[in-house]
N, C-alpha and C. Protein backbone atom coordinates (compact mmCIF):
# COMPACT_ATOMS: atom_id res chain seq x y z
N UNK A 1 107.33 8.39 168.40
CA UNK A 1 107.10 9.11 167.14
C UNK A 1 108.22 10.12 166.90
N UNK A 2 108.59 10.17 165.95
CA UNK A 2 109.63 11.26 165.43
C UNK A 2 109.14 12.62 165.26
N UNK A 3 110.19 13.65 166.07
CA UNK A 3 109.65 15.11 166.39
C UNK A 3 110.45 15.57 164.87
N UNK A 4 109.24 16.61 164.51
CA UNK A 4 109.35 17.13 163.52
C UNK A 4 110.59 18.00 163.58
N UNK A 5 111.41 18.57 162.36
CA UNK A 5 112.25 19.29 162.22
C UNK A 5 112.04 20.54 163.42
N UNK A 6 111.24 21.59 163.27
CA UNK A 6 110.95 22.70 163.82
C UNK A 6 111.00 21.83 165.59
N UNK A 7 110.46 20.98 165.85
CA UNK A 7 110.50 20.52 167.07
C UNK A 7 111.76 20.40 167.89
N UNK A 8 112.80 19.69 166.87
CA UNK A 8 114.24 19.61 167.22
C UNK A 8 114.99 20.23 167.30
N UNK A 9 114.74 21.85 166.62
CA UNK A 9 115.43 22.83 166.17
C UNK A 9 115.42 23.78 167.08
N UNK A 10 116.37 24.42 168.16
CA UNK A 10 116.17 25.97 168.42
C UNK A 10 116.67 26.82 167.61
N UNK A 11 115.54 27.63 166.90
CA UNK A 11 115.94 29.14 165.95
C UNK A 11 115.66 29.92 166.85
N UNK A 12 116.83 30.83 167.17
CA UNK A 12 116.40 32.06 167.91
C UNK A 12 116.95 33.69 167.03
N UNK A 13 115.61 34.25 167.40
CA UNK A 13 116.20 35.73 167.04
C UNK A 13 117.32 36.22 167.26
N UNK A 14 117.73 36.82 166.46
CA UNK A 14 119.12 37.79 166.51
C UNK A 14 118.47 39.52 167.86
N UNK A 15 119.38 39.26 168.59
CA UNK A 15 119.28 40.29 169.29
C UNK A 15 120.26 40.90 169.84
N UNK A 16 120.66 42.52 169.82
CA UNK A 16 121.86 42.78 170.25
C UNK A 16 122.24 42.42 171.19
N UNK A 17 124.03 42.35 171.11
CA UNK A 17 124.91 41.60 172.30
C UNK A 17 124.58 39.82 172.12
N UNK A 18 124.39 39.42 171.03
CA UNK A 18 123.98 38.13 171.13
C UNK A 18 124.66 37.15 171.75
N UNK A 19 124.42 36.51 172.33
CA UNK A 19 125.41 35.23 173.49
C UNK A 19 124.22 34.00 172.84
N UNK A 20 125.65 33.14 171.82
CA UNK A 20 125.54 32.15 171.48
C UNK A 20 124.99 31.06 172.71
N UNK A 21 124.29 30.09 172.70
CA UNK A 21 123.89 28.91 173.77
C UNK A 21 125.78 28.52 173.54
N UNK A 22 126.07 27.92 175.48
CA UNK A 22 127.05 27.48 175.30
C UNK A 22 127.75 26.24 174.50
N UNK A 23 126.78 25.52 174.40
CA UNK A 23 127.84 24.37 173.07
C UNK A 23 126.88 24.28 172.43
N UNK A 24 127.16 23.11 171.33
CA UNK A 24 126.25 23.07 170.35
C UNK A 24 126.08 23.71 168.93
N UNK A 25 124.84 23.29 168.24
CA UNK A 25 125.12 24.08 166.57
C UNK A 25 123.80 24.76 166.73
N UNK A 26 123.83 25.94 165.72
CA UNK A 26 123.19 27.11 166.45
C UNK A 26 122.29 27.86 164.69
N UNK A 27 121.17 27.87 164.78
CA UNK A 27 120.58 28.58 163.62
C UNK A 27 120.26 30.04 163.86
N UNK A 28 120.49 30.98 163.69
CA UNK A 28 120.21 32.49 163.89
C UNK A 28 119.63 32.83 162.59
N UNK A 29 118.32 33.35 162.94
CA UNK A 29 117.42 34.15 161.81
C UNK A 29 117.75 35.79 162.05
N UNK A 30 118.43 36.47 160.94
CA UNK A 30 118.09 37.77 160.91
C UNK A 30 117.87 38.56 160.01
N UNK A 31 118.05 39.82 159.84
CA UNK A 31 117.14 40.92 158.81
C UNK A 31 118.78 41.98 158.91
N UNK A 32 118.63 42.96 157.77
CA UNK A 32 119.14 44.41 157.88
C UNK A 32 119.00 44.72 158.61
N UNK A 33 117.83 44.91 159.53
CA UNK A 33 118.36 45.60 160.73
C UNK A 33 119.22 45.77 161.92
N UNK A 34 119.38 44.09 161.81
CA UNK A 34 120.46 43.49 162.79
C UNK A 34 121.73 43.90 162.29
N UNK A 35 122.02 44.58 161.24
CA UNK A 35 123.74 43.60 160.69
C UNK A 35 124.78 44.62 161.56
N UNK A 36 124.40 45.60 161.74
CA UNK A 36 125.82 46.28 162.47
C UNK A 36 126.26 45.83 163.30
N UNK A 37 125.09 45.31 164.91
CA UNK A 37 125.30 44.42 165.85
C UNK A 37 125.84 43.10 165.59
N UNK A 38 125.14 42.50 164.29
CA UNK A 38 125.81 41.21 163.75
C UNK A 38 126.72 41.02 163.46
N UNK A 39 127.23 41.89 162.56
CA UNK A 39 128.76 41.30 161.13
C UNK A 39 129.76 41.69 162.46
N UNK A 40 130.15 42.17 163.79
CA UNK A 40 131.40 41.52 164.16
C UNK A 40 131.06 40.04 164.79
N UNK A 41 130.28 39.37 165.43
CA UNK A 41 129.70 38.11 166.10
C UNK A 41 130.12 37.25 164.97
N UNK A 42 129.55 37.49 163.58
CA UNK A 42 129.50 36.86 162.05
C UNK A 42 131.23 36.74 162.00
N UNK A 43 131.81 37.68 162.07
CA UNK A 43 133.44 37.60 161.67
C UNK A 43 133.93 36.96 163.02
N UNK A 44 133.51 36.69 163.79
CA UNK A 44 134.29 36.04 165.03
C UNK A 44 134.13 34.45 164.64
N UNK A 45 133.64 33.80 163.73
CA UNK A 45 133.21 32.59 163.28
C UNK A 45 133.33 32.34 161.84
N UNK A 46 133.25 33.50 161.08
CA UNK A 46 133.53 33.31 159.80
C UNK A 46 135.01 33.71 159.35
N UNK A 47 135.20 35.01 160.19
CA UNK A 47 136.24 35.92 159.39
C UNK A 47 136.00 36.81 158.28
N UNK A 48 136.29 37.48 157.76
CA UNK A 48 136.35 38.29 156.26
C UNK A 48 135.33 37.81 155.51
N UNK A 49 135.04 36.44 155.39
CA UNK A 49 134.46 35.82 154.13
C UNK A 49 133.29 36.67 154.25
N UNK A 50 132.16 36.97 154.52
CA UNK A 50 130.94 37.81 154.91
C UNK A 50 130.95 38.71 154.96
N UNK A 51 130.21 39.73 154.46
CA UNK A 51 129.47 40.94 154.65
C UNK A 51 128.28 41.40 154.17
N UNK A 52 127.37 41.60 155.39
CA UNK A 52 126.26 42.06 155.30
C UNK A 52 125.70 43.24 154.75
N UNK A 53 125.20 43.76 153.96
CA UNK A 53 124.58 44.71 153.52
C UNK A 53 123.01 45.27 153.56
N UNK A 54 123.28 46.66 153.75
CA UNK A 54 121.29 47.26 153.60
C UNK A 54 120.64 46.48 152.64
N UNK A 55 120.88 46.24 151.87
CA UNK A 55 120.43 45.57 150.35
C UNK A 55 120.98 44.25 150.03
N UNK A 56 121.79 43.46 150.94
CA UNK A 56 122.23 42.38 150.18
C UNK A 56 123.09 41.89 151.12
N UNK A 57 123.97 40.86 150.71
CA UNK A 57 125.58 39.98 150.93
C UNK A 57 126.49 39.98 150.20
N UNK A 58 127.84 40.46 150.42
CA UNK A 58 128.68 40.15 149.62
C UNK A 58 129.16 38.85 150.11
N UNK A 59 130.04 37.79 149.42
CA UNK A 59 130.68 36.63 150.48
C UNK A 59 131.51 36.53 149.48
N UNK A 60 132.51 36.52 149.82
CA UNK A 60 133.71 36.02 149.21
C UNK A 60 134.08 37.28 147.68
N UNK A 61 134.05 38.07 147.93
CA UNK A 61 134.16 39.16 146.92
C UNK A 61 132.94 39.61 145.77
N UNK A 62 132.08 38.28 146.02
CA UNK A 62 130.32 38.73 145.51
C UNK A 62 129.24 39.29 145.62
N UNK A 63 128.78 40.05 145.18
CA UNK A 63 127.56 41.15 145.84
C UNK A 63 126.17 40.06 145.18
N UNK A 64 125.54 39.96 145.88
CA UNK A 64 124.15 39.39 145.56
C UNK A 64 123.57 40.45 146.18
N UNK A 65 122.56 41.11 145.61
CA UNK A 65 121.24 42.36 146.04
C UNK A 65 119.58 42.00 145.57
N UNK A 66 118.79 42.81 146.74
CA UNK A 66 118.04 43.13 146.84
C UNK A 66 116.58 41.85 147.11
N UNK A 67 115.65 42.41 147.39
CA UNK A 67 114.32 42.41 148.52
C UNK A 67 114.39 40.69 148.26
N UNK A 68 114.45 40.13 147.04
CA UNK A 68 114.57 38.38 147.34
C UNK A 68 115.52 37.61 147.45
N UNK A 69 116.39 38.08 147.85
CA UNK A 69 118.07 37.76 148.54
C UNK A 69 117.87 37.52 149.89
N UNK A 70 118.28 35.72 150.15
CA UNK A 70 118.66 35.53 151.56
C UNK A 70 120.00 34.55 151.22
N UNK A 71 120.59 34.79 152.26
CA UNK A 71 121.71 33.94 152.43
C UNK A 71 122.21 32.83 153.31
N UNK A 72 122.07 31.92 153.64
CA UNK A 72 122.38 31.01 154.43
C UNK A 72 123.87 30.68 154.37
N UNK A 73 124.61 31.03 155.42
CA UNK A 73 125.89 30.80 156.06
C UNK A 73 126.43 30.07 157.23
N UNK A 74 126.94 29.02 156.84
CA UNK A 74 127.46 27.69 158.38
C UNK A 74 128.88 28.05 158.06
N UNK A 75 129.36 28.48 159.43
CA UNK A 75 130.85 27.97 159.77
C UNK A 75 130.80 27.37 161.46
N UNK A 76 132.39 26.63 161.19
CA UNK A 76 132.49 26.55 162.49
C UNK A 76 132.67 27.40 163.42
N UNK A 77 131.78 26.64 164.97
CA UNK A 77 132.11 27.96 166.45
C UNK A 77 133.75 27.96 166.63
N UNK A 78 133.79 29.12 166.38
CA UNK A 78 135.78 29.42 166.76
C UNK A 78 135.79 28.55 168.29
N UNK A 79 134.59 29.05 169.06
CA UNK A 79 134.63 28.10 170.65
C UNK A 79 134.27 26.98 170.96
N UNK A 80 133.51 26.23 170.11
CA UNK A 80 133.21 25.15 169.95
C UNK A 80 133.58 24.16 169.04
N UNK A 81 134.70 23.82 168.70
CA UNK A 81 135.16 22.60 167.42
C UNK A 81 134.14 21.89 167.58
N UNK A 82 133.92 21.45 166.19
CA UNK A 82 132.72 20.13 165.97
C UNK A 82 131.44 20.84 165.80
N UNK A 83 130.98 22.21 166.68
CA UNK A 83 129.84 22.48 166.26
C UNK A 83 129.81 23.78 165.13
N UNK A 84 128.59 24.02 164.56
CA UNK A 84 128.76 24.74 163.36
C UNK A 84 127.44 26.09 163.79
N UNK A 85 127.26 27.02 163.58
CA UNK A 85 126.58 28.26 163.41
C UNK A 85 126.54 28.46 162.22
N UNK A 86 124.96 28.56 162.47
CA UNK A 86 124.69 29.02 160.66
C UNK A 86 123.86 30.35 160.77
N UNK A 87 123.52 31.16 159.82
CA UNK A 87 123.18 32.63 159.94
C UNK A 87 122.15 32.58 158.66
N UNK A 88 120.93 32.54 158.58
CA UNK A 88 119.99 33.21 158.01
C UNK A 88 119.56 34.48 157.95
N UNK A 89 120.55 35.13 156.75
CA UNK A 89 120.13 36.66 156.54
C UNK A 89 118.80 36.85 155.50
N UNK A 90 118.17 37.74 155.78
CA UNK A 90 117.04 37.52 154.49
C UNK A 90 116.85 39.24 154.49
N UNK A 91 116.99 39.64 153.45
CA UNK A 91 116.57 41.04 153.10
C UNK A 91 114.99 41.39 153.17
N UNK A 92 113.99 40.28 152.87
CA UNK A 92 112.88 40.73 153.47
C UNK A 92 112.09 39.39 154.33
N UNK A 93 111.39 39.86 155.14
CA UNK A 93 110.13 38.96 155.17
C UNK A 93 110.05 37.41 154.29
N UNK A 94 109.62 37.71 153.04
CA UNK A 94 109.55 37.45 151.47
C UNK A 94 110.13 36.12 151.24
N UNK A 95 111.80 36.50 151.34
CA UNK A 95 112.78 35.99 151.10
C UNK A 95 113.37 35.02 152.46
N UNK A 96 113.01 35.26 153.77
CA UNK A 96 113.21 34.21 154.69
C UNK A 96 112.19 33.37 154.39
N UNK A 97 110.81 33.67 154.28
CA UNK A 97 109.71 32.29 154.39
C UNK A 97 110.04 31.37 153.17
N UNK A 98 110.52 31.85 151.78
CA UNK A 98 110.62 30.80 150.70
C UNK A 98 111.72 30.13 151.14
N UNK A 99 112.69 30.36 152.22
CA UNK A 99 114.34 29.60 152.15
C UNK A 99 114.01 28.77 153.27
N UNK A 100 113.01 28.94 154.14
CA UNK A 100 112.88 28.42 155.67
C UNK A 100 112.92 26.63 155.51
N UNK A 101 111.70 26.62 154.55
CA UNK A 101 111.62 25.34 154.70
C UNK A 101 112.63 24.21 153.75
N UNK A 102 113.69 24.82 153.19
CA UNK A 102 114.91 24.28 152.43
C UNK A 102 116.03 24.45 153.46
N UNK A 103 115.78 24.78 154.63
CA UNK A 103 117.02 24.96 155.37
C UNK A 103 117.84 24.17 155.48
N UNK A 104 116.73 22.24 155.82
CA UNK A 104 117.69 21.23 156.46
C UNK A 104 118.14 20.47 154.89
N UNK A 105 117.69 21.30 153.83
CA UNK A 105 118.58 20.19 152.75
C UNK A 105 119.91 20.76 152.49
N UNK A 106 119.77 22.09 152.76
CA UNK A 106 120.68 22.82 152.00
C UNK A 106 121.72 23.14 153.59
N UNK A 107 121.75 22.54 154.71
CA UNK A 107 122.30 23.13 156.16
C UNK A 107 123.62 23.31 156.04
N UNK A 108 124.49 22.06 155.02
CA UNK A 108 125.59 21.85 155.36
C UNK A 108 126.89 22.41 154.16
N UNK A 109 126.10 23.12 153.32
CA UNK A 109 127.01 24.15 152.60
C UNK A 109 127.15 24.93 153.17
N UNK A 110 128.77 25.44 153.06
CA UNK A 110 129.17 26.48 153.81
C UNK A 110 128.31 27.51 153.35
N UNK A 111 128.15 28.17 152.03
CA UNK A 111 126.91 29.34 151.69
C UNK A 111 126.15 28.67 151.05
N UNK A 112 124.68 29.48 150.97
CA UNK A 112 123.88 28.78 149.77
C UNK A 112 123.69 30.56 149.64
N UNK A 113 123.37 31.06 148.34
CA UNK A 113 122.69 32.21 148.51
C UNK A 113 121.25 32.11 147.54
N UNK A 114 120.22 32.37 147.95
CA UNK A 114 118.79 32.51 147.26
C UNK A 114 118.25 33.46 146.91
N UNK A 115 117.46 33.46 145.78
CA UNK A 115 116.76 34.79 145.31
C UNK A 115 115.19 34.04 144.64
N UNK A 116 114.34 34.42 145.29
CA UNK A 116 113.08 34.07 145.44
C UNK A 116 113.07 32.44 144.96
N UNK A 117 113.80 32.25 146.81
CA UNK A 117 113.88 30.89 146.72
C UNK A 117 114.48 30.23 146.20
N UNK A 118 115.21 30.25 145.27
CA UNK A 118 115.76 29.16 144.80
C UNK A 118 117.33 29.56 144.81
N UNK A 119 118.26 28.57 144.77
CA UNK A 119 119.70 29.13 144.72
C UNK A 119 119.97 29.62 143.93
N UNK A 120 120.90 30.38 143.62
CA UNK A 120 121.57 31.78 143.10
C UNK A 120 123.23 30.98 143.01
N UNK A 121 123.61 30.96 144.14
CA UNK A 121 124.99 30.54 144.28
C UNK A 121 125.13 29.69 145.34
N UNK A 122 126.30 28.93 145.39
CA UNK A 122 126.67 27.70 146.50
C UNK A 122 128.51 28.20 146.67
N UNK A 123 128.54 27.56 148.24
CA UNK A 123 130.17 27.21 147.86
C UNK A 123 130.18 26.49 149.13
N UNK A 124 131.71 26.13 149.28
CA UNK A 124 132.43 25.85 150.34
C UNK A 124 133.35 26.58 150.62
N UNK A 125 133.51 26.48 151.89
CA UNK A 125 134.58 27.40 152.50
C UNK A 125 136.45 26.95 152.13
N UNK A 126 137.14 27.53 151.88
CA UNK A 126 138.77 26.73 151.74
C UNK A 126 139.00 26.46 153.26
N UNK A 127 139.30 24.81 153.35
CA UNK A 127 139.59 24.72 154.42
C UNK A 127 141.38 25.53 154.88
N UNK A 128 141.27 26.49 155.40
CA UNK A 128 142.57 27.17 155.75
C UNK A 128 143.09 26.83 156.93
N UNK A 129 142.00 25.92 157.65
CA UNK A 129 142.35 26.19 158.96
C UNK A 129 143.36 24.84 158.85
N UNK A 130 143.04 23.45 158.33
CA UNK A 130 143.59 22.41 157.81
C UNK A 130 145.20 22.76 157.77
N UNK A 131 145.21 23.91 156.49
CA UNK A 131 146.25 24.04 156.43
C UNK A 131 147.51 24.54 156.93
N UNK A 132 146.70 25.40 157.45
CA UNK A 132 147.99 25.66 159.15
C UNK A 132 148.31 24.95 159.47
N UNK A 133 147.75 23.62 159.91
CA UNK A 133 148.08 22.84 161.01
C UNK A 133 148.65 22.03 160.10
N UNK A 134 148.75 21.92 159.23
CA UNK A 134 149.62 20.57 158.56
C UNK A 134 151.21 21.28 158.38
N UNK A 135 151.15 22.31 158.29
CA UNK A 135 152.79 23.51 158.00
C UNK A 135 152.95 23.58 159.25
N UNK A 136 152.43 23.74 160.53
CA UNK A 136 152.64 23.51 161.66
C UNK A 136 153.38 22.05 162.08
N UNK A 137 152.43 20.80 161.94
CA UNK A 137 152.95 19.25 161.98
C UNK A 137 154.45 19.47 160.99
N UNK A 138 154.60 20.06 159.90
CA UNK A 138 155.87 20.00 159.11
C UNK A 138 157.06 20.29 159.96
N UNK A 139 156.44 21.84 160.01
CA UNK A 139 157.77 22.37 161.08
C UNK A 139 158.49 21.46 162.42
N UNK A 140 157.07 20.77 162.92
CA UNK A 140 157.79 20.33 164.24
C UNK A 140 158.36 18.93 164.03
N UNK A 141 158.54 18.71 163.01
CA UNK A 141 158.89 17.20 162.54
C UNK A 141 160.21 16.92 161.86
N UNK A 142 160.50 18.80 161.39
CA UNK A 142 161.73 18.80 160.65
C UNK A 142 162.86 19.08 161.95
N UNK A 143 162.55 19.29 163.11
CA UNK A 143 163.62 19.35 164.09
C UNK A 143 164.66 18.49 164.59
């Protein structure tokens, strides 16, 4: 018989000093209260693009606010190629239980952001990292 989503899934709390499981793709549920401990862990995988707020997310130069604002964020593990970390911020209670059960449709956008439940905004990330490495392959080819 096929194990249900929640069965397959480890979600673990955000807790300070967090130590990611060593490989693998990784769902983290957290709140405001976490974000100071969080947003450097968050920038070690995202970079810049993110920031957490008492009241909200900015991502990518956008402020989304208040109590029915959650944000769902996947990038890749800087230590793990291939696997992805995603970050469920939710400003309340409220706002994690309406996004919980849309998690696995919506997993593989780089953001989704929600406000009582439903999306607000989407994106993808610019792949930058791509592009290094192709100006990299240039350089070593023009020798």
């Amino acid at each position: 018989s096929q194990k249900s989503v929640s069965e397959r899934t480890a979600m673990i709390p955000f807790v300070h000093d967090l130590l990611l499981p060593p490989e693998g793709s990784v769902l983290v549920l957290t709140t405001p209260a976490s974000r100071k401990a969080l947003q450097p862990v968050l920038e070690t995988h995202c970079g810049s693009r993110v920031q957490l707020r008492e009241a909200g997310v900015t991502i990518e130069g956008t402020t989304y606010d208040g109590p029915a604002i959650a944000a769902l964020v996947s990038c890749h593990r800087r230590d793990h190629p291939g696997s992805v970390v995603t970050w469920l911020y939710a400003i309340s209670p409220q706002a994690a239980t309406t996004v919980a059960r849309l998690l696995f449709f919506y997993g593989w956008n780089s953001f989704v952001v929600f406000q009582h439940g439903k999306p607000i905004a989407r994106g993808e990330w610019e792949p930058s990292q791509a592009r290094m490495e192709v100006l990299i392959d240039e350089s070593v080819s023009d020798r």
